[in-house]
Protein backbone atom coordinates (compact mmCIF):
# COMPACT_ATOMS: atom_id res chain seq x y z
CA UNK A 1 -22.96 8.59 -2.27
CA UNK A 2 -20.51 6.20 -3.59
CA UNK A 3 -18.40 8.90 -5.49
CA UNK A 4 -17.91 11.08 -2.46
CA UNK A 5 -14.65 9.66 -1.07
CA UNK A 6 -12.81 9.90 -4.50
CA UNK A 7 -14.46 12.86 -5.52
CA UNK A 8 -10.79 15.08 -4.48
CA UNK A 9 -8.48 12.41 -5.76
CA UNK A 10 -10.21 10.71 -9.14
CA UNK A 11 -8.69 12.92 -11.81
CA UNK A 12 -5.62 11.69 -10.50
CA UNK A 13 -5.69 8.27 -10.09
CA UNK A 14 -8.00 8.44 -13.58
CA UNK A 15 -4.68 9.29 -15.45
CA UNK A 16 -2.73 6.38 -14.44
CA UNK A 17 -2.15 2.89 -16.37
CA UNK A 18 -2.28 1.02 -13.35
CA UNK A 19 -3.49 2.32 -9.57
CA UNK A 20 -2.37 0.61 -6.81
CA UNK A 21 -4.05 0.91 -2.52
CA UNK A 22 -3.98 -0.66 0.49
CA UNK A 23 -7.45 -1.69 1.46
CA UNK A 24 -7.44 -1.86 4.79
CA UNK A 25 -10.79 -3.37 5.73
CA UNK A 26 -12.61 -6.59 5.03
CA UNK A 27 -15.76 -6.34 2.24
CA UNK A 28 -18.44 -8.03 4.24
CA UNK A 29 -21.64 -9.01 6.19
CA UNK A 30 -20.23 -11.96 6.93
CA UNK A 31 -17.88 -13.23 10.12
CA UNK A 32 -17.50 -12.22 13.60
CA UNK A 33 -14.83 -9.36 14.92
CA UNK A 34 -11.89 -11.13 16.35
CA UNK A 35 -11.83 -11.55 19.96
CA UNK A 36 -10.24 -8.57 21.86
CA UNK A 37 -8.62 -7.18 19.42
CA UNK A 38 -10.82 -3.87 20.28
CA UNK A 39 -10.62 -1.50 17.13
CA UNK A 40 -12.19 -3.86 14.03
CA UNK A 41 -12.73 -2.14 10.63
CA UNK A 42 -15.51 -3.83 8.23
CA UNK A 43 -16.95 -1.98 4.55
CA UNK A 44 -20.61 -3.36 3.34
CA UNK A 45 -19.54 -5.10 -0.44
CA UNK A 46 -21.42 -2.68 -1.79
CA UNK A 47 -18.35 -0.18 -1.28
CA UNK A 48 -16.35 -1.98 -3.52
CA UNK A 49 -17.28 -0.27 -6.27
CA UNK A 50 -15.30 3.24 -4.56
CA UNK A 51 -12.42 0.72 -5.73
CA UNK A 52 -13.96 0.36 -9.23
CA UNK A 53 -14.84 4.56 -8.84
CA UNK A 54 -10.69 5.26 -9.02
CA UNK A 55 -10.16 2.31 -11.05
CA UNK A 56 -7.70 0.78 -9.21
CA UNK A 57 -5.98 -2.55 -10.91
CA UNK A 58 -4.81 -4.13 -7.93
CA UNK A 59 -5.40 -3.79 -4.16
CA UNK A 60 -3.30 -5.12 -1.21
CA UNK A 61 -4.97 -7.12 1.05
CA UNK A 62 -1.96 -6.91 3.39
CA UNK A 63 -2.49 -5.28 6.59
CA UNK A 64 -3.61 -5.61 10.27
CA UNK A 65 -7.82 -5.24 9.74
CA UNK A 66 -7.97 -7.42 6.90
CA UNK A 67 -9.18 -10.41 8.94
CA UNK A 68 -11.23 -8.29 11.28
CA UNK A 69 -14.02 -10.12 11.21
CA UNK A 70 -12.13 -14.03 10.54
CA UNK A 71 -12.18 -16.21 7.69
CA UNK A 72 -15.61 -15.52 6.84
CA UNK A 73 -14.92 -11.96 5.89
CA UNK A 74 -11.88 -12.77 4.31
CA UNK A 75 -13.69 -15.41 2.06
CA UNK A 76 -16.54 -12.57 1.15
CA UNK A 77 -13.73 -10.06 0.70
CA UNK A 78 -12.12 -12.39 -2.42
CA UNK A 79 -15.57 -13.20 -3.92
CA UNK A 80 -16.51 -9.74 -3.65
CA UNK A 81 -13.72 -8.10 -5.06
CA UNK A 82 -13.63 -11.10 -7.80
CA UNK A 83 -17.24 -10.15 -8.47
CA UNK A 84 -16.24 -6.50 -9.20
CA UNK A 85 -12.96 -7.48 -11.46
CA UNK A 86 -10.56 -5.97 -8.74
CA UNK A 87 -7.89 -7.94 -8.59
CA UNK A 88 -5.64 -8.41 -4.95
CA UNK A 89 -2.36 -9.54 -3.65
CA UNK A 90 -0.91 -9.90 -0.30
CA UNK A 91 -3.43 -12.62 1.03
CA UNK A 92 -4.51 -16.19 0.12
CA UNK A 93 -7.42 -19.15 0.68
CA UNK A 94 -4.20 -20.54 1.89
CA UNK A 95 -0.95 -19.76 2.24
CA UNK A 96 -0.31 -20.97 -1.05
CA UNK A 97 -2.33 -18.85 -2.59
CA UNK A 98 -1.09 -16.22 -0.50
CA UNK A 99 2.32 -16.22 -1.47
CA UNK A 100 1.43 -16.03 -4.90
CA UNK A 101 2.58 -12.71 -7.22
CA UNK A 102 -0.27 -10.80 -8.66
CA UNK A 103 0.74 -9.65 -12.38
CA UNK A 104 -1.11 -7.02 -14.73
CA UNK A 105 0.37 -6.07 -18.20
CA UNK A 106 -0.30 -2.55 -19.70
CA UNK A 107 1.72 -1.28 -22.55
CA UNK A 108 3.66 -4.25 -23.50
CA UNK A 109 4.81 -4.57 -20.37
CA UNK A 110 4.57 -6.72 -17.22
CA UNK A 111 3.99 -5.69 -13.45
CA UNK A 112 4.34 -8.69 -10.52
CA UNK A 113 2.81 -6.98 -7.64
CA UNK A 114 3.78 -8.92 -4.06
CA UNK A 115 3.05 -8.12 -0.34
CA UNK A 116 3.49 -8.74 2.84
CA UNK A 117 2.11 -7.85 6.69
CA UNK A 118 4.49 -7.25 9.58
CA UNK A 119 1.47 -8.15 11.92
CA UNK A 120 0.38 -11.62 10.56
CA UNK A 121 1.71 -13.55 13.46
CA UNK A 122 0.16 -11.74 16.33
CA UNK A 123 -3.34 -13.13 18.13
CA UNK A 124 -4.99 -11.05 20.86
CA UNK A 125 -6.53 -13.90 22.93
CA UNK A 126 -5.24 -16.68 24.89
CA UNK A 127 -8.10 -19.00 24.14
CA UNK A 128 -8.69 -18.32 20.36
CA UNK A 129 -4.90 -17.82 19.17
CA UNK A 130 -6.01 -17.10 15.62
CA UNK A 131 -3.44 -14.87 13.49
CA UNK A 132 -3.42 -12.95 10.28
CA UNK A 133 -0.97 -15.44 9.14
CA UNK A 134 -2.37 -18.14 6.14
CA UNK A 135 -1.62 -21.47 6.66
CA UNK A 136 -2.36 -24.74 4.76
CA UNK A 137 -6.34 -24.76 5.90
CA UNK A 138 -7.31 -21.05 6.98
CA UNK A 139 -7.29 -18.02 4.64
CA UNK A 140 -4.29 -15.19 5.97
CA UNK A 141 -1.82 -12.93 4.61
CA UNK A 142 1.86 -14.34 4.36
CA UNK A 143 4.08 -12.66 7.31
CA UNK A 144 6.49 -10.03 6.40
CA UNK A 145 10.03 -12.47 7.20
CA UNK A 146 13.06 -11.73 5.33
CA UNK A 147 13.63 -15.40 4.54
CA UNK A 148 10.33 -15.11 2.59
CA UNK A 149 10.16 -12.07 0.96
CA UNK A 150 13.88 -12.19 -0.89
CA UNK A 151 13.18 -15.23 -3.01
CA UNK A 152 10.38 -14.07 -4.04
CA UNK A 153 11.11 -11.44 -5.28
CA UNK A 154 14.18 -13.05 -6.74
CA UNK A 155 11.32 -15.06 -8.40
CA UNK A 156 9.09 -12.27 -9.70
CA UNK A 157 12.36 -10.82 -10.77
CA UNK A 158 12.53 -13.34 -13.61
CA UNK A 159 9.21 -13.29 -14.36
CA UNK A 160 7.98 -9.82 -15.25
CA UNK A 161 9.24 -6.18 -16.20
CA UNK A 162 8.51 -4.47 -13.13
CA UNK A 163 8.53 -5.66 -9.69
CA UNK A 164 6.41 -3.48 -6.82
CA UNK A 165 6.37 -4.92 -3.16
CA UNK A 166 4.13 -3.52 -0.65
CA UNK A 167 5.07 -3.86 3.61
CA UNK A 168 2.54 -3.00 6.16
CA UNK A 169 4.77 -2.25 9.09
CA UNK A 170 5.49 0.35 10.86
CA UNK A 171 5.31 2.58 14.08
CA UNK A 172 1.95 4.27 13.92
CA UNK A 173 2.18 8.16 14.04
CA UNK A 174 6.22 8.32 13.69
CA UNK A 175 7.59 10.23 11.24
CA UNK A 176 10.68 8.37 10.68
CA UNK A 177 11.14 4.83 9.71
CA UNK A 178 13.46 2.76 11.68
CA UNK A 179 16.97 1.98 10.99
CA UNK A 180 16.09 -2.07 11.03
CA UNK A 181 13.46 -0.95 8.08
CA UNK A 182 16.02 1.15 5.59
CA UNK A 183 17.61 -2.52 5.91
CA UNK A 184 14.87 -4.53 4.82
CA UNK A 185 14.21 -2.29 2.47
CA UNK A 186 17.36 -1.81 0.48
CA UNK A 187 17.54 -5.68 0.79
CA UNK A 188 14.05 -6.15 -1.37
CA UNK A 189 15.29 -3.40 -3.64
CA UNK A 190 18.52 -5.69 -4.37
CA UNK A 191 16.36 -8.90 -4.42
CA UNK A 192 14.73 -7.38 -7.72
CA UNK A 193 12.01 -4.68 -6.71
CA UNK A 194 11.85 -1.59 -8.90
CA UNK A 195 9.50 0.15 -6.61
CA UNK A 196 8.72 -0.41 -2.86
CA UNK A 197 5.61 1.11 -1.45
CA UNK A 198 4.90 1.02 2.84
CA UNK A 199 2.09 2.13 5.39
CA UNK A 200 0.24 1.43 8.60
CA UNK A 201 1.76 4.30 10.77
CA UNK A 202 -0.87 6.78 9.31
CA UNK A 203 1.47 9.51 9.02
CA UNK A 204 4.00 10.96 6.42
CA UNK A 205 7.30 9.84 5.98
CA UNK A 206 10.40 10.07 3.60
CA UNK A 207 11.15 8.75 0.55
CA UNK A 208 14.70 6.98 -0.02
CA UNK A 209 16.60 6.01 -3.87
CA UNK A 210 18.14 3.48 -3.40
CA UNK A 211 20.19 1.45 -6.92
CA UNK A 212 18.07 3.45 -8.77
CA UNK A 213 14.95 2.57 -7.13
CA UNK A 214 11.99 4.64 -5.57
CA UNK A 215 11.25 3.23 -1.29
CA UNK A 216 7.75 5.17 -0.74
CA UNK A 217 8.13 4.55 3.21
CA UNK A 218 5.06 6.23 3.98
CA UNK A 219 2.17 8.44 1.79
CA UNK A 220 -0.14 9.26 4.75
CA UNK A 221 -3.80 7.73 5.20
CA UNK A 222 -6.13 8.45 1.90
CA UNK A 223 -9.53 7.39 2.64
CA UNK A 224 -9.75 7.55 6.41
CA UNK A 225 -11.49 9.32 9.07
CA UNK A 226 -8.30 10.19 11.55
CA UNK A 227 -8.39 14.50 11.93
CA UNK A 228 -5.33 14.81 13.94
CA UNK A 229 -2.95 17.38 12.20
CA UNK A 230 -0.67 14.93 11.06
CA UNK A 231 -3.02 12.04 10.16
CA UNK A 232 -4.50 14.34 7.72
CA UNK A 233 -1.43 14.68 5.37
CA UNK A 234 -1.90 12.38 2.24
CA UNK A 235 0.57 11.82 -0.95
CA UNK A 236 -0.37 9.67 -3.82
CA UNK A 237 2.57 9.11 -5.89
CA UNK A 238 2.85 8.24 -9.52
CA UNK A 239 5.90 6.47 -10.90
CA UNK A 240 6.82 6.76 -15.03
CA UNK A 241 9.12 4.06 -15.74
CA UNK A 242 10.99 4.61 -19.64
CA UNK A 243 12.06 1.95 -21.67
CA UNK A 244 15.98 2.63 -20.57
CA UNK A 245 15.04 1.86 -17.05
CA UNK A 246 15.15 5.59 -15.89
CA UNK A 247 11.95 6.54 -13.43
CA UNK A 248 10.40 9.44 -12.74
CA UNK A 249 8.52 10.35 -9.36
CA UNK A 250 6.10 12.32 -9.30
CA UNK A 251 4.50 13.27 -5.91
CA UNK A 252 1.07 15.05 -5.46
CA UNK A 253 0.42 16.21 -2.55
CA UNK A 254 -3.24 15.90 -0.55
CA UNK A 255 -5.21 17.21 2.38
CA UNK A 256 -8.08 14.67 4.06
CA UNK A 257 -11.17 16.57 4.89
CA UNK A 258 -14.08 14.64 6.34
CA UNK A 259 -12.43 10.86 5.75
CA UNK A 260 -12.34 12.50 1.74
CA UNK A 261 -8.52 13.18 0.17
CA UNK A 262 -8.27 16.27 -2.13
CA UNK A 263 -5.37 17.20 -3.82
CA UNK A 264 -3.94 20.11 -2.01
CA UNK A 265 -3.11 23.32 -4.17
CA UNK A 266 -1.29 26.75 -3.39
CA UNK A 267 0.46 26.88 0.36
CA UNK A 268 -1.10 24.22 1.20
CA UNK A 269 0.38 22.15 -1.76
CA UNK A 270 3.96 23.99 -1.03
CA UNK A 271 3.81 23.22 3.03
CA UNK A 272 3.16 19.53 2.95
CA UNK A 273 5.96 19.07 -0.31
CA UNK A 274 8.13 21.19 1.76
CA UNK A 275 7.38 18.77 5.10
CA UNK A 276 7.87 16.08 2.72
CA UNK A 277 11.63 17.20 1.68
CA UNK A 278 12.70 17.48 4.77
CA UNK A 279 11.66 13.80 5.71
CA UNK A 280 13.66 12.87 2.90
CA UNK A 281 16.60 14.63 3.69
CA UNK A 282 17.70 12.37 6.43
CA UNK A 283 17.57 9.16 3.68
CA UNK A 284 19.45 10.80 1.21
CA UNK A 285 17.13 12.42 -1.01
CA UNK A 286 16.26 15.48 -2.15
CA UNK A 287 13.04 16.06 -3.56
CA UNK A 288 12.65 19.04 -6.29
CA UNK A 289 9.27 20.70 -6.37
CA UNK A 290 8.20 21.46 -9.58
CA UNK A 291 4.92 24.05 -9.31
CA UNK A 292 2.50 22.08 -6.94
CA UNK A 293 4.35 18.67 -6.91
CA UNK A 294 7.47 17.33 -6.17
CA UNK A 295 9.77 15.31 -8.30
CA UNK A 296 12.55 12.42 -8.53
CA UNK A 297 14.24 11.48 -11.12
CA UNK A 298 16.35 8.30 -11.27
CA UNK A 299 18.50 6.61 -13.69
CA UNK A 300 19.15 2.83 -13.47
């Protein structure tokens, strides 16, 4: 049934003001899979309402499946999730509307949600060179480029309270992110983000502070059907930001069983915080567990 794959997870995501994923596949019936690009991930529409299930306030459309199955599926994927009152960021009708900040207000205050896909510009055939990439007539996401990214962010920056950026990038199945990435990162952070969230490499990694700022480099998979050992690991993290600017982190750990995450208790819960810590080690942090979480806190 529809509530099965939040079933281990919905408590948690049911206490949050706003909940934030990555959805990684097109919504659709509609389209034809990319040529040779070999692995291509499609949900019926009818799934969207697992989205509505956790109540998630805005999704990222950023990532390497998300045109799967071409413009068509893209198209259904924004009047689908329109339909359902889920609201995205990360891709456009154009590149335009692509490149365009997603905002949701809770509490008085004001989130600007942006993302952005490492893999945009890639094609896989010679004869139909069509990328992830929006332009000024085909739908796309907007290409994760440093020249791109800062102003707007700079942008959002004067625009709302909070500023959360999302990356798809990545070295699937490492546990470390790359040098080249801390510095992208710590950029965005000093462009104006308050929280930066990553995936695509399907695997845990460290989190880094960074002015005050959480860099979520990698919570695992969530809903997915990978069983390696690794690929079954799964954070979600929830963020408290206080009216002096101070955040808390809160991280809760999770265990995938059957494509379903459940919140992982006892020494299971200890094991992956534990693995978790000493990710974070190597960027500077150091996580405290508190009972079956682990926690950050950081002052502006």
């Amino acid at each position: 049934g529809m509530d099965y794959a939040l079933d281990g997870t919905r408590a948690a995501l049911h206490r949050a003001d706003i909940a934030f994923c990555n959805l990684e596949n097109p919504l659709t019936t509609k389209g034809t899979p990319i040529p040779n690009k070999q692995i291509w991930f499609q949900g019926d529409p009818t799934t969207v309402q697992v989205l509505q299930d956790g109540r998630f306030d805005v999704v990222s459309l950023s990532n390497n499946h998300i045109l799967d199955y071409d413009s068509p599926g893209l198209l259904e994927t924004f009047a689908v999730l329109d339909a359902a009152g889920v609201p995205s960021v990360g891709a456009g009708r154009n590149r335009a509307e692509a490149e365009l900040p997603t905002f949701v207000e809770v509490k008085g205050r004001r989130l600007a949600f942006l993302a952005y896909n490492q893999f945009a510009e890639i094609f896989w055939n010679w004869t139909y060179r069509r990328t992830f990439a929006a332009t000024d007539t085909l739908p796309g996401n907007v290409p994760m480029l440093k020249e791109r990214i800062l102003p707007a962010v700079a942008s959002a920056r004067g625009q709302a309270d909070l500023v959360v950026v999302y990356l798809h990038w990545g070295e699937e199945d490492q546990p470390h992110p790359l040098p080249e990435q801390r510095v992208l990162a710590r950029a965005i952070v000093a462009a104006g983000a308050d929280l930066l969230i990553t995936s695509h490499v399907h695997v845990l990694q460290g989190i880094e502070a960074y002015r005050g700022k959480p860099i979520l480099y990698s919570l695992g998979n969530f809903v997915f059907d990978q069983r390696r050992p690794r690929n079954v690991e799964s954070m979600l993290a929830e963020c408290v930001y206080a009216a002096d600017g101070s955040v808390r982190l809160s991280i809760i750990p999770a265990l995938i069983v059957e494509g379903q995450p459940r919140v992982a208790t006892g020494q299971e819960a200890v094991r992956l915080l534990q693995y978790l810590a000493s990710l974070s080690r190597p960027l500077g942090t150091e996580l405290t567990l508190v009972g079956e979480r682990a926690e950050l806190r950081l002052a502006r």
